[in-house]
C-alpha atoms as a PDB file:
ATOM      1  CA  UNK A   1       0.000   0.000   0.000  1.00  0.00           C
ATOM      2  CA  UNK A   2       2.724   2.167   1.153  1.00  0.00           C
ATOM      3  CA  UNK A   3       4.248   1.550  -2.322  1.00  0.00           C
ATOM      4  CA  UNK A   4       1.366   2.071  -4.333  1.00  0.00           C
ATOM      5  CA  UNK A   5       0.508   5.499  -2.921  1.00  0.00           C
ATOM      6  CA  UNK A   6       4.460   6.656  -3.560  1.00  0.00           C
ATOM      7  CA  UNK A   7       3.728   5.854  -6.941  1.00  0.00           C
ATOM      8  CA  UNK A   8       0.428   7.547  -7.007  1.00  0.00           C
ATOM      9  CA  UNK A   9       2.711  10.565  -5.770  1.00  0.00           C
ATOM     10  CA  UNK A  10       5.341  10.826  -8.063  1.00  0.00           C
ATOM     11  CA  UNK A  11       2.287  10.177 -10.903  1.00  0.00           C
ATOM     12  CA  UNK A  12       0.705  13.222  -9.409  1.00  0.00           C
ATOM     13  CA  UNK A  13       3.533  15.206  -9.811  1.00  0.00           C
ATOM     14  CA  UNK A  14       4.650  13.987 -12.824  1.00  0.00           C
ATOM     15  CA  UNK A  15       1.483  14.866 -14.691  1.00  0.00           C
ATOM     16  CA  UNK A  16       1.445  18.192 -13.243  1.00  0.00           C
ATOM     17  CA  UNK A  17       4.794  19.025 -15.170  1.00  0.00           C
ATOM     18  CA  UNK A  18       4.896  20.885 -19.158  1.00  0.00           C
ATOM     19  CA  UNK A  19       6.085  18.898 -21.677  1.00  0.00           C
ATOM     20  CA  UNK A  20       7.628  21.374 -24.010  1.00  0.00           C
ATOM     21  CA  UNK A  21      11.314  19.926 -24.365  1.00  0.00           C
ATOM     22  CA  UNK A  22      13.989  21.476 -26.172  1.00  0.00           C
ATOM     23  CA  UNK A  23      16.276  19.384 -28.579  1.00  0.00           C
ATOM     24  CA  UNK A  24      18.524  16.684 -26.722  1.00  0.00           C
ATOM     25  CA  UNK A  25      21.848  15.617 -27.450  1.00  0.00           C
ATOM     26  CA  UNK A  26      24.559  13.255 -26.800  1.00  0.00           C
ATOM     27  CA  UNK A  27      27.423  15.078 -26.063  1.00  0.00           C
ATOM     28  CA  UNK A  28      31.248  13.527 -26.726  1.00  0.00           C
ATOM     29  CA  UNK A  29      32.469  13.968 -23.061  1.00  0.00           C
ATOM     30  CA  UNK A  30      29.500  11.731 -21.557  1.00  0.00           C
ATOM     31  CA  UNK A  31      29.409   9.276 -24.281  1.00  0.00           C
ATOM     32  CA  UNK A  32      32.813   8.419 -25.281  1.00  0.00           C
ATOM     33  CA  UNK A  33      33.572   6.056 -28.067  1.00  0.00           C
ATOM     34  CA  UNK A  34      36.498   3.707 -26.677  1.00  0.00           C
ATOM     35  CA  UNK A  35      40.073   4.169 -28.228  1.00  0.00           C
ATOM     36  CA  UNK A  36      41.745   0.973 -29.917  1.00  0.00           C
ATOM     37  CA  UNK A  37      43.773  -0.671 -26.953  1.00  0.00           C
ATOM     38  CA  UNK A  38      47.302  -0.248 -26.739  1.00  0.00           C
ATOM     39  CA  UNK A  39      49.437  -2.487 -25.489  1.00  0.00           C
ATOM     40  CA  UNK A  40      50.719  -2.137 -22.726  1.00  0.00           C
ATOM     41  CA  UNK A  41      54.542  -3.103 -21.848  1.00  0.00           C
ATOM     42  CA  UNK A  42      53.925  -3.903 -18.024  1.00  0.00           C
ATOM     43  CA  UNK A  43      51.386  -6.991 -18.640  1.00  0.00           C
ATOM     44  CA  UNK A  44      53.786  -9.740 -16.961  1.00  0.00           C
ATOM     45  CA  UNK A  45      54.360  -7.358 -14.357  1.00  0.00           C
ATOM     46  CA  UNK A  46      53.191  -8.465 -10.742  1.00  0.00           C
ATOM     47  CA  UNK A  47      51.408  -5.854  -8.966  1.00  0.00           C
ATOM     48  CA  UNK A  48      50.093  -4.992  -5.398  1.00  0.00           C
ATOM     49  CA  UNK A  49      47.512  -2.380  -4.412  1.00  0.00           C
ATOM     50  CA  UNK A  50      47.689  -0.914  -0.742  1.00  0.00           C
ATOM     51  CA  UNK A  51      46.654  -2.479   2.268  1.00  0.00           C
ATOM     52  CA  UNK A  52      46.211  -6.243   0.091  1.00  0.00           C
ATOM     53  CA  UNK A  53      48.202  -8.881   0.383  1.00  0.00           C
ATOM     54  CA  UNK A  54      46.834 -10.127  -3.303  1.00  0.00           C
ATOM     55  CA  UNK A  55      49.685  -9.970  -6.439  1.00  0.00           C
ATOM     56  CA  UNK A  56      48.046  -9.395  -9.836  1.00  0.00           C
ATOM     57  CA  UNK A  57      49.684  -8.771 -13.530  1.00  0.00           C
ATOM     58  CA  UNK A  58      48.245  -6.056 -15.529  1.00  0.00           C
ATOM     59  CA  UNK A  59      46.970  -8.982 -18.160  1.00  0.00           C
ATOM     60  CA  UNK A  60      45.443 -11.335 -15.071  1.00  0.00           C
ATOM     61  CA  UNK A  61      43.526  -7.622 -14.130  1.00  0.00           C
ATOM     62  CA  UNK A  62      42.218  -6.893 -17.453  1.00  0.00           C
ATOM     63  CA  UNK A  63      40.824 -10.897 -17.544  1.00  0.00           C
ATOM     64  CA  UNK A  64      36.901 -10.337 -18.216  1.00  0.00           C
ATOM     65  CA  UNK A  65      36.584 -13.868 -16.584  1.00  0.00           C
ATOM     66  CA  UNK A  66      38.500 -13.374 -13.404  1.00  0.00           C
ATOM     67  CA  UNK A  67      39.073  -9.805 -12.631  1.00  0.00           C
ATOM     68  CA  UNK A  68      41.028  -9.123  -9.405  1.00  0.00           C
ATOM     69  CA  UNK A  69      39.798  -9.321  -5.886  1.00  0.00           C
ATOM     70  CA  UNK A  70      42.365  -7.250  -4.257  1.00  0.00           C
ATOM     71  CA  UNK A  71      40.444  -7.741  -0.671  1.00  0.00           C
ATOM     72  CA  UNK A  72      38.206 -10.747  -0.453  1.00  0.00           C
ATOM     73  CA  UNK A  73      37.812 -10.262   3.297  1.00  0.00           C
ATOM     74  CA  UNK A  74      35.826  -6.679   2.856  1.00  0.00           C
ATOM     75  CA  UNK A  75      32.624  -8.343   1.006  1.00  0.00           C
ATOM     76  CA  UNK A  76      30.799 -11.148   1.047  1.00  0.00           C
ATOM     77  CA  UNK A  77      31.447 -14.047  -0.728  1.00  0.00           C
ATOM     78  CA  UNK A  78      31.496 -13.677  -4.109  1.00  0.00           C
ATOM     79  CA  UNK A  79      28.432 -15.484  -6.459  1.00  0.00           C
ATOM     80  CA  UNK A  80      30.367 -17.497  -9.635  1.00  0.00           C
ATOM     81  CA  UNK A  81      28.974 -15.059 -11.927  1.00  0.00           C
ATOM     82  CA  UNK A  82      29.987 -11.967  -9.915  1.00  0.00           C
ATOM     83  CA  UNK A  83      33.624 -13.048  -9.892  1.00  0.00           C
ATOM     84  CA  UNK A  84      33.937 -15.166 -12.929  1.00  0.00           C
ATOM     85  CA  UNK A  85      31.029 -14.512 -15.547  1.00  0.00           C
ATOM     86  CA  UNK A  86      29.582 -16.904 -17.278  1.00  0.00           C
ATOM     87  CA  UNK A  87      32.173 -17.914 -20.369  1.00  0.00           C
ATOM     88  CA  UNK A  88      31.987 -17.443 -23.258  1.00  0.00           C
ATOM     89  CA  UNK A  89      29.128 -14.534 -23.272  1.00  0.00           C
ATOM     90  CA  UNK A  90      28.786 -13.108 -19.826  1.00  0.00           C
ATOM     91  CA  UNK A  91      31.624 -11.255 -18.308  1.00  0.00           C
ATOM     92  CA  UNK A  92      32.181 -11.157 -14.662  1.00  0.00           C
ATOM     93  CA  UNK A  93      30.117  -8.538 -12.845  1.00  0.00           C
ATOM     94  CA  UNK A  94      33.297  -7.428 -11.089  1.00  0.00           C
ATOM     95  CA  UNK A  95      35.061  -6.287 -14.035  1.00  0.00           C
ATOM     96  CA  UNK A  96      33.214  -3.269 -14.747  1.00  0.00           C
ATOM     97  CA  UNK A  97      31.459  -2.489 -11.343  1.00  0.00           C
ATOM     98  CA  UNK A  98      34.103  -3.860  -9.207  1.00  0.00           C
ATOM     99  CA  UNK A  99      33.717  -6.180  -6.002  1.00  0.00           C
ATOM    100  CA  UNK A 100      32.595  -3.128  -4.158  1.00  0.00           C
ATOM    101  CA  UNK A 101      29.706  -2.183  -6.403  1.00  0.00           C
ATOM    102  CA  UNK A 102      31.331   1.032  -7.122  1.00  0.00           C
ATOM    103  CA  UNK A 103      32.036   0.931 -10.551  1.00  0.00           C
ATOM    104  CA  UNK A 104      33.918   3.304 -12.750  1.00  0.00           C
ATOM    105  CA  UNK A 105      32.684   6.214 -14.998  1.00  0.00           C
ATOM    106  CA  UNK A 106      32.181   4.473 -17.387  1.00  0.00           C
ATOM    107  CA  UNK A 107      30.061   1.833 -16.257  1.00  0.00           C
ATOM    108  CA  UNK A 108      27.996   2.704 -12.916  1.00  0.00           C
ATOM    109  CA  UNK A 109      27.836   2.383  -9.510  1.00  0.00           C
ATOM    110  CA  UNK A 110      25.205  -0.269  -8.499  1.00  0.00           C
ATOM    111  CA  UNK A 111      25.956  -1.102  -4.570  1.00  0.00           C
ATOM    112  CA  UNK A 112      23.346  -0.861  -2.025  1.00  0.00           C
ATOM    113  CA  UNK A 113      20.731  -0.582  -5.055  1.00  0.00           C
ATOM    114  CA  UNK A 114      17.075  -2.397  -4.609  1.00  0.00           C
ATOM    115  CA  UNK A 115      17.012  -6.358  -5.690  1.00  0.00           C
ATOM    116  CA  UNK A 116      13.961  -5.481  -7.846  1.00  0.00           C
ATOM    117  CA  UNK A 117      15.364  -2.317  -9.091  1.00  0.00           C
ATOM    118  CA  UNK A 118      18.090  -4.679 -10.289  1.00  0.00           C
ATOM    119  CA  UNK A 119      16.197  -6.976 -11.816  1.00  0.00           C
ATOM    120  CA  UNK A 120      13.800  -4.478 -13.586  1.00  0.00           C
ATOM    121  CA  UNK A 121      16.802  -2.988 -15.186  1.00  0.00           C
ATOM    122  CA  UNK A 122      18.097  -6.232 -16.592  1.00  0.00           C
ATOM    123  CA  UNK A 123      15.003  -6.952 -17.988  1.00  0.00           C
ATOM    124  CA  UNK A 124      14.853  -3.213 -19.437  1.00  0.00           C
ATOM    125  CA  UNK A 125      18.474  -4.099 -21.475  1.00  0.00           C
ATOM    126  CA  UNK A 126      17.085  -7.728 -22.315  1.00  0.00           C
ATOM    127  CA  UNK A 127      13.707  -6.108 -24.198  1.00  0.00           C
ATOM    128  CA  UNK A 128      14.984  -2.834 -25.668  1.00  0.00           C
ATOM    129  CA  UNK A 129      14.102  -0.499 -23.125  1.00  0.00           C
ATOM    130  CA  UNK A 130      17.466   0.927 -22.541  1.00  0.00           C
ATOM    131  CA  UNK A 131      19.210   0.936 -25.434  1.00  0.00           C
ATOM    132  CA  UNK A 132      21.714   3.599 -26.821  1.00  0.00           C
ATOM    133  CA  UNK A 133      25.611   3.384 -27.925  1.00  0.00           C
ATOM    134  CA  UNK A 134      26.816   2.783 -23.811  1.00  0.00           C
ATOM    135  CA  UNK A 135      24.702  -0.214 -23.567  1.00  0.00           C
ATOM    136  CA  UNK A 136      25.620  -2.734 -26.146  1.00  0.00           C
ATOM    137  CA  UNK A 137      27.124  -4.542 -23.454  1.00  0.00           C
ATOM    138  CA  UNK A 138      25.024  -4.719 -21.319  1.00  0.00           C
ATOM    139  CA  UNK A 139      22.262  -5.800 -23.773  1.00  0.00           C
ATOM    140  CA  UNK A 140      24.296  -8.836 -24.898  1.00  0.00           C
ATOM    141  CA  UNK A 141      24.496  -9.532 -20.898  1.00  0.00           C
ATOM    142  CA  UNK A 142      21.124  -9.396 -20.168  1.00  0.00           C
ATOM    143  CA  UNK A 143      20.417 -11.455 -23.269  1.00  0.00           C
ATOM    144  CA  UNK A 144      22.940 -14.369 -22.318  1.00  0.00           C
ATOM    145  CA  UNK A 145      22.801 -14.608 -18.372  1.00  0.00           C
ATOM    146  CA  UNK A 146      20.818 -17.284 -16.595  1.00  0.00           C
ATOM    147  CA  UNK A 147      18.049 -16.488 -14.026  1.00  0.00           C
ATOM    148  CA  UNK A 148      19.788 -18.382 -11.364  1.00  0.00           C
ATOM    149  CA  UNK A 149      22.926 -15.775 -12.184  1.00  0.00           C
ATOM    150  CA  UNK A 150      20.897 -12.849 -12.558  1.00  0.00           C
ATOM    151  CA  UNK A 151      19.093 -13.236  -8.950  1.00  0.00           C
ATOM    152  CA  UNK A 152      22.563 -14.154  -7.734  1.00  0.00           C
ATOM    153  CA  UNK A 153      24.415 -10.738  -8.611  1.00  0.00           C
ATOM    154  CA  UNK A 154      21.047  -8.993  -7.981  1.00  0.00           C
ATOM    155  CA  UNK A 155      21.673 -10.095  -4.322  1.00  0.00           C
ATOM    156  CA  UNK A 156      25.127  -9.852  -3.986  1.00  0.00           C
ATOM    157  CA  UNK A 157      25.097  -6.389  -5.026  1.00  0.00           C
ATOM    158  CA  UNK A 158      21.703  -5.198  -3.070  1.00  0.00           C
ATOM    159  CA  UNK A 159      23.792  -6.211   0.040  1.00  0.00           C
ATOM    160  CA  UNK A 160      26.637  -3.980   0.087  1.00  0.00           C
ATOM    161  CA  UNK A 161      26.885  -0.813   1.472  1.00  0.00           C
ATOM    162  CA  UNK A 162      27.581   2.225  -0.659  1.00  0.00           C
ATOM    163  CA  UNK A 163      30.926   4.078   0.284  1.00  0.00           C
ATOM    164  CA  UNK A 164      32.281   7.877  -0.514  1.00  0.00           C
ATOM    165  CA  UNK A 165      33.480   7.100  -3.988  1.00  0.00           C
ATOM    166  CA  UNK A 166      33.341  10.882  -5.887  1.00  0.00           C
ATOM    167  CA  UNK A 167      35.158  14.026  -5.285  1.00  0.00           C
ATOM    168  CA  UNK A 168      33.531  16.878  -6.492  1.00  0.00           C
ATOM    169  CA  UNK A 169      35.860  20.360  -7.347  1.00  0.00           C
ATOM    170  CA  UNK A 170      34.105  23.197  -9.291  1.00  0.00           C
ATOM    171  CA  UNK A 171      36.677  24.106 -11.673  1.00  0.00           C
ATOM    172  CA  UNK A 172      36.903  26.586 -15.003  1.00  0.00           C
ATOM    173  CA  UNK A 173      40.193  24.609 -16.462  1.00  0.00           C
ATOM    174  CA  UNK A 174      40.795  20.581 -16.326  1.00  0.00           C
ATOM    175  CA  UNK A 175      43.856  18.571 -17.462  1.00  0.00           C
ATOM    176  CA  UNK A 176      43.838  17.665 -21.381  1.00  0.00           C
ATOM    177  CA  UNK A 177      42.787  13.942 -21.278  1.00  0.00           C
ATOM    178  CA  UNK A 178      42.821  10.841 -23.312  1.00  0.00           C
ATOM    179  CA  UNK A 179      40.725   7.657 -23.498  1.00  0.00           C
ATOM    180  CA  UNK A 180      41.747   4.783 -21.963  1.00  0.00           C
ATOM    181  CA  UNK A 181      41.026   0.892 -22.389  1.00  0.00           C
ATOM    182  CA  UNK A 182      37.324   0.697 -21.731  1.00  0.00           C
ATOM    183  CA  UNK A 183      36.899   4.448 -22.141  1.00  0.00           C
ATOM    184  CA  UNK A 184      38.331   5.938 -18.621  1.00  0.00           C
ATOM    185  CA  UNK A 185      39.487   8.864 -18.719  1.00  0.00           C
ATOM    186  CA  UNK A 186      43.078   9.996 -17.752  1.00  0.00           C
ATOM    187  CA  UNK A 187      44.997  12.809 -17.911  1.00  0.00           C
ATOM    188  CA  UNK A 188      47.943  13.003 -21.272  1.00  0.00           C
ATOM    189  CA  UNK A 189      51.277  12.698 -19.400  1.00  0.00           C
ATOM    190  CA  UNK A 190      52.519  15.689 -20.892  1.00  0.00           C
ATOM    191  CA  UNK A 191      50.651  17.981 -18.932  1.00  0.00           C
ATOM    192  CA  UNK A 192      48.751  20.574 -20.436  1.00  0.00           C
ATOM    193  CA  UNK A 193      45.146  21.999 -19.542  1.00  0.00           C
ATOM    194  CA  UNK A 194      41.844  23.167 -21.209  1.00  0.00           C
ATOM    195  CA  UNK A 195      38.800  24.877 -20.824  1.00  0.00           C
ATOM    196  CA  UNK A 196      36.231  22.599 -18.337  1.00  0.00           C
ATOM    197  CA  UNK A 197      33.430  24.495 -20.468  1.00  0.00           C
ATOM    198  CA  UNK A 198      29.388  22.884 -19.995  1.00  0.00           C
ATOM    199  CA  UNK A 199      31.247  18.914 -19.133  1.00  0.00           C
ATOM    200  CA  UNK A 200      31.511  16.920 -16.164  1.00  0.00           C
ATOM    201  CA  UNK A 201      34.768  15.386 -16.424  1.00  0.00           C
ATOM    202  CA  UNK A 202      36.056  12.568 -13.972  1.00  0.00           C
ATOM    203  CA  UNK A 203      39.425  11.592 -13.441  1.00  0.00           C
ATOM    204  CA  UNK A 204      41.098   8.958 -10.896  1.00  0.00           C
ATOM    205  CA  UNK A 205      42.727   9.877  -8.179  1.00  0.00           C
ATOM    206  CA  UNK A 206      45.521   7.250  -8.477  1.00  0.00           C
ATOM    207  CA  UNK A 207      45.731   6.398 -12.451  1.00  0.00           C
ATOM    208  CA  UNK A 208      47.537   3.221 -11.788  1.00  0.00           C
ATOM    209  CA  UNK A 209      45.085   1.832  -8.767  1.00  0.00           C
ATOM    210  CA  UNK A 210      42.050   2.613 -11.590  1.00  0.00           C
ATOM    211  CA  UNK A 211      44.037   0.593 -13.903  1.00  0.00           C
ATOM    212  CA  UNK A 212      44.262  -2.034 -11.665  1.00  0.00           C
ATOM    213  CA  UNK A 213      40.643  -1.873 -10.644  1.00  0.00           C
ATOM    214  CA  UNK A 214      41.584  -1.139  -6.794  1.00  0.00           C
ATOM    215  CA  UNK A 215      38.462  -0.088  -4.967  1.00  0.00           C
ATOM    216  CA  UNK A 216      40.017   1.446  -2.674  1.00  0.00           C
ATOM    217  CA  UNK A 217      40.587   4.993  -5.211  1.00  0.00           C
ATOM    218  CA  UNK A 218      38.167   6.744  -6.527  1.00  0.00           C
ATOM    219  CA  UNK A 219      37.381   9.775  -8.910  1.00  0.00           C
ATOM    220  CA  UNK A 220      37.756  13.373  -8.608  1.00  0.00           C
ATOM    221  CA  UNK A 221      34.646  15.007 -10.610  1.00  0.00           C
ATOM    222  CA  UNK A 222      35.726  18.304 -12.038  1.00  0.00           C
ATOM    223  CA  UNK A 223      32.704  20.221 -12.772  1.00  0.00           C
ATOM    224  CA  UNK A 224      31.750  23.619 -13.911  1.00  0.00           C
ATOM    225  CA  UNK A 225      31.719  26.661 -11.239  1.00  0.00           C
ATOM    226  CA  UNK A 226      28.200  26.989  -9.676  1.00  0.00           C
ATOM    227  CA  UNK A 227      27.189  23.944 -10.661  1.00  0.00           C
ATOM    228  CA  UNK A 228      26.246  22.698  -6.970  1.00  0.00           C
ATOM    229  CA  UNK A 229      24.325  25.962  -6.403  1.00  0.00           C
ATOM    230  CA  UNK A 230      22.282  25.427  -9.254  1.00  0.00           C
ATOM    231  CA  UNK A 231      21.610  21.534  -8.641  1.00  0.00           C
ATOM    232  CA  UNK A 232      21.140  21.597  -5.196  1.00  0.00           C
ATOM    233  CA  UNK A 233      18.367  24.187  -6.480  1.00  0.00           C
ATOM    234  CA  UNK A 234      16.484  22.373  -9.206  1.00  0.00           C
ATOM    235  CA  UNK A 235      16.659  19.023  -6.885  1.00  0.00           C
ATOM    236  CA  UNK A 236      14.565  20.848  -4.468  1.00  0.00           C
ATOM    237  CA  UNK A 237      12.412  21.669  -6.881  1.00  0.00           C
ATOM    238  CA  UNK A 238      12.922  25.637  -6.701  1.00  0.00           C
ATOM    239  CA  UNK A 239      12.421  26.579 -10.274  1.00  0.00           C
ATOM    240  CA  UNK A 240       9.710  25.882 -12.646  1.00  0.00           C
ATOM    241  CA  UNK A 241      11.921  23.607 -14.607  1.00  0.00           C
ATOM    242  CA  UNK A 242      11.103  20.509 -12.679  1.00  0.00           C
ATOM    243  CA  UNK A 243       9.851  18.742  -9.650  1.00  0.00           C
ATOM    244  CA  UNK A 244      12.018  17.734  -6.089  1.00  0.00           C
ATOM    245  CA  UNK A 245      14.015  14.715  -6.511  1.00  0.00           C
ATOM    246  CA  UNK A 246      12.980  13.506  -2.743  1.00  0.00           C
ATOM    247  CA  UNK A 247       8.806  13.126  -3.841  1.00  0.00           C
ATOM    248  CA  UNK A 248       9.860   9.610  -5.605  1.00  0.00           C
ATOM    249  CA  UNK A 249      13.925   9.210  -4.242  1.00  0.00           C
ATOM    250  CA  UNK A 250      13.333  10.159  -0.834  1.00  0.00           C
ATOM    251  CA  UNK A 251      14.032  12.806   1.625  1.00  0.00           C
ATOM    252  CA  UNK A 252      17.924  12.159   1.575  1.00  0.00           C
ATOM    253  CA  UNK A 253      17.813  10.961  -1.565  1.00  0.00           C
ATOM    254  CA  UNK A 254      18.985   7.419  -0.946  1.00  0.00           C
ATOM    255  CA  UNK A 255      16.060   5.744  -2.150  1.00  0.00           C
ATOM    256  CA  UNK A 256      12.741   4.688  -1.113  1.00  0.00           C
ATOM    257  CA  UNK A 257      11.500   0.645  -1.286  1.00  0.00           C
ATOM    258  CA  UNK A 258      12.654  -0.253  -5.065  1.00  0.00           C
ATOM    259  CA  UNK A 259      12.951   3.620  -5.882  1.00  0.00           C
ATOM    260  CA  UNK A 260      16.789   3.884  -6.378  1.00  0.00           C
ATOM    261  CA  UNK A 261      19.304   6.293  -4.211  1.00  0.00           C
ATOM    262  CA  UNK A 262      20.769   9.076  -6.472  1.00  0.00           C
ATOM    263  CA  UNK A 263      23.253  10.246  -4.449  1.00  0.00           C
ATOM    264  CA  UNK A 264      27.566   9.608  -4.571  1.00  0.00           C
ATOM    265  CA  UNK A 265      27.263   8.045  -7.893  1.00  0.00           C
ATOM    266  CA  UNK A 266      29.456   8.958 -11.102  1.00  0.00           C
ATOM    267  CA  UNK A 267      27.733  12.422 -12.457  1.00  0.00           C
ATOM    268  CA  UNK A 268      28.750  11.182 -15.484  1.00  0.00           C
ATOM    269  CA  UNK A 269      26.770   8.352 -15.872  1.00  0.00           C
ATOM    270  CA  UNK A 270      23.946  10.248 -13.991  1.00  0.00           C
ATOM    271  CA  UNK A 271      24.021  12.799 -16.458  1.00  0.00           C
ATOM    272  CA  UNK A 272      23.902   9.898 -19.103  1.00  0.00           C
ATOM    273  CA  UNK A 273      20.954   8.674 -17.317  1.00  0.00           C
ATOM    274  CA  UNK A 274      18.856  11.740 -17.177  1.00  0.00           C
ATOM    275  CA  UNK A 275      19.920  12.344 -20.977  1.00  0.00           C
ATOM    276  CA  UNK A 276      18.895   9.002 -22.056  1.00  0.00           C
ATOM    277  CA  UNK A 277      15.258   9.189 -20.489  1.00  0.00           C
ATOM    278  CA  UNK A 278      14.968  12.961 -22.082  1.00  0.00           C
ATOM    279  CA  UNK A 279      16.016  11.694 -25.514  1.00  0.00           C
ATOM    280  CA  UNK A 280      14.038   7.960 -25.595  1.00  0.00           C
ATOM    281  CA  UNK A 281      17.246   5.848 -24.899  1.00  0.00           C
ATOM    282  CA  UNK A 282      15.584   4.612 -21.941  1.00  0.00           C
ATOM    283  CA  UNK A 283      12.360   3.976 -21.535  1.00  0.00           C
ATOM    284  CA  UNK A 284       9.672   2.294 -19.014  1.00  0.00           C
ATOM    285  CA  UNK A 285       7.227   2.041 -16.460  1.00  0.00           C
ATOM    286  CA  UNK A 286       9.379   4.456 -14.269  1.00  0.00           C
ATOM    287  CA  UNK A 287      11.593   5.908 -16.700  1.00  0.00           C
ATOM    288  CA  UNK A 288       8.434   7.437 -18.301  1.00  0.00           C
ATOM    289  CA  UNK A 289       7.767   9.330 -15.004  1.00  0.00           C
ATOM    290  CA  UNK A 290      10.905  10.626 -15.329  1.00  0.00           C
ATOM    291  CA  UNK A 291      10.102  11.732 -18.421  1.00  0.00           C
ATOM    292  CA  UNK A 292       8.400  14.786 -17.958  1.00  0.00           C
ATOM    293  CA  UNK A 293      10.338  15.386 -14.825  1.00  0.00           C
ATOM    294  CA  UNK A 294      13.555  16.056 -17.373  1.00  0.00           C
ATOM    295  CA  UNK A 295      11.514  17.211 -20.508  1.00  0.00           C
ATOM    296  CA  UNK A 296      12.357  21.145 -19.507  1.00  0.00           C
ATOM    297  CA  UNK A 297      16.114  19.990 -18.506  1.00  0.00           C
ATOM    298  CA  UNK A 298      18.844  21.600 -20.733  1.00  0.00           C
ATOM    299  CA  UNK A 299      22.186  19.962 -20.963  1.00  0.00           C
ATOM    300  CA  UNK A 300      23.709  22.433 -18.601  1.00  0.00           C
ATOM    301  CA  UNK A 301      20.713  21.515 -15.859  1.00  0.00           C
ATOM    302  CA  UNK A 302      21.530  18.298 -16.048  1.00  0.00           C
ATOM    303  CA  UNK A 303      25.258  18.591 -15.490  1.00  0.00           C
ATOM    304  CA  UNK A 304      24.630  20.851 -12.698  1.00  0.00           C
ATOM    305  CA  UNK A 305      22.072  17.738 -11.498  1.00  0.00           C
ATOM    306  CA  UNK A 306      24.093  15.123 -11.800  1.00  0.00           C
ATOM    307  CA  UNK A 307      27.458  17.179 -10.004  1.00  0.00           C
ATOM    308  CA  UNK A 308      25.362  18.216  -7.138  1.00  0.00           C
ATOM    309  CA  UNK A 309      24.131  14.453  -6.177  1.00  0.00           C
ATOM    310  CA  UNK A 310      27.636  13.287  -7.043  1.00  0.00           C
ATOM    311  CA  UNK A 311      28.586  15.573  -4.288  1.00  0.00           C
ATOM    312  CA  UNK A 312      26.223  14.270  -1.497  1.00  0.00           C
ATOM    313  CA  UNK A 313      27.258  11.232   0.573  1.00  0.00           C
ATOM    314  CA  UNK A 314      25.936   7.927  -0.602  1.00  0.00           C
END
């Protein structure tokens, strides 16, 4: 009951909203197109993160079917298809979102998240609902994995707790940057910076722990000056541009029953999010609630959005 009159709620609120929405776009910075991979001369190399007792090469790391575990004691134990996939079509979970949940820019953060939100957006890749150049992967996934799998990871993930992952700076100039394997961005090792402009970009804090899929190092989001000031704004629902976030995500934003949290995530891959359900890339039950909640968003909005939950604790 409690959950059916949320949803009544957020329908309420939804339907109160104008639907006049100006063109959308998919800009370069949030949707990267991933560089051919270079070789790398350190492969055979053994390596050890801080604090772990675990050795791994750069080649054993970048195995989609056994991706490091730099500290097994920190999580519970792992499900086969979290740690090792499902060969020859189903990567292991861990690769991209890490033991911890946290996952990288370029894939998302899904720790602490709702079973049945879970599940509802594995079925949303699996049937066409999210679709879009940064999901090809994850469409094959859903395609290929077994229920027993799915319900598996679903669980393992729901169970762990979120943990401070982003660093937020408002900033008018970044580093220049390059693409990396999988699409991270890091900064060009000859120095050099440019013009942050109307992006959200995210670098590691340690390049080499990112490499090595440590999740113990995060990301420092650099972000565009005022951008908190004018997200924390349209989350509460101060302008006429949208509704507050907390009617459907709750009062501290970290979800309510199988509503997802929306706060200490990767801003880019909110921003993605919010630009996908503007533009059709996602669509849904929920997603077209959200809808009309972003039909009024510009791009700029949405950056400001997406740095000012990045910035709140998980």
């Amino acid at each position: 009951m409690r959950h059916s009159m949320r949803h009544f709620v957020c329908v309420l609120a939804f339907a109160s909203l104008p639907w006049a929405a100006a063109g959308v776009e998919n800009p370069d910075w949030a949707y990267p197109v991933a560089a051919p991979a270079a070789a790398r001369a350190d492969d055979t190399a053994p390596r050890q993160m801080p604090g772990s007792t675990k050795q791994y090469t750069q080649a054993q790391i970048d195995d989609p079917f056994n991706p490091p575990d730099w500290y097994p004691d920190e999580h519970p134990p792992l499900p086969r298809v979290v740690a090792n996939g499902s060969p020859p079509s189903v990567r292991a979970c861990a690769q991209c979102h890490l033991t911890s949940g946290s996952g990288h820019p370029e894939s998302s953060s899904i720790a602490g998240l709702p079973v049945p939100y879970i599940l509802r957006q594995m079925a949303a890749f699996k049937n066409g609902d999210r679709k879009g150049s940064r999901t090809t992967n994850m469409v094959a996934f859903a395609k290929a994995i077994s229920e027993e799998d799915l319900q598996a990871s679903a669980q393992y993930f729901s169970s762990l707790k979120p943990s401070p992952w982003i660093k937020v700076v408002e900033t008018d100039m970044v580093p220049v940057t390059r693409l990396g394997a999988g699409t991270m961005r890091f900064a060009v090792q000859e120095g050099g910076t440019e013009p942050l402009g109307s992006r959200i970009i995210e670098l590691p804090q340690d390049p080499l722990r990112a490499h090595s899929r440590d999740p113990h190092s995060g990301f420092v989001a650099n972000v565009p000056v005022g951008s908190l000031a004018k997200g924390e704004a349209l989350v509460a629902g101060d302008t006429s541009k949208t509704i507050r976030c907390a009617i459907c995500h709750g009062a501290t934003l970290q979800g309510l029953g199988e509503i997802p949290s929306i706060v200490g995530r990767s801003p880019t891959y909110v921003f993605r999010q919010l630009n996908d359900m503007k533009n059709g890339d996602r669509i849904g039950s929920l997603a077209a609630l959200m809808k009309g909640v972003v039909a009024q968003l510009s791009s700029d909005d949405m950056v400001a959005i997406a740095a000012y939950l990045a910035s709140r604790e998980p």
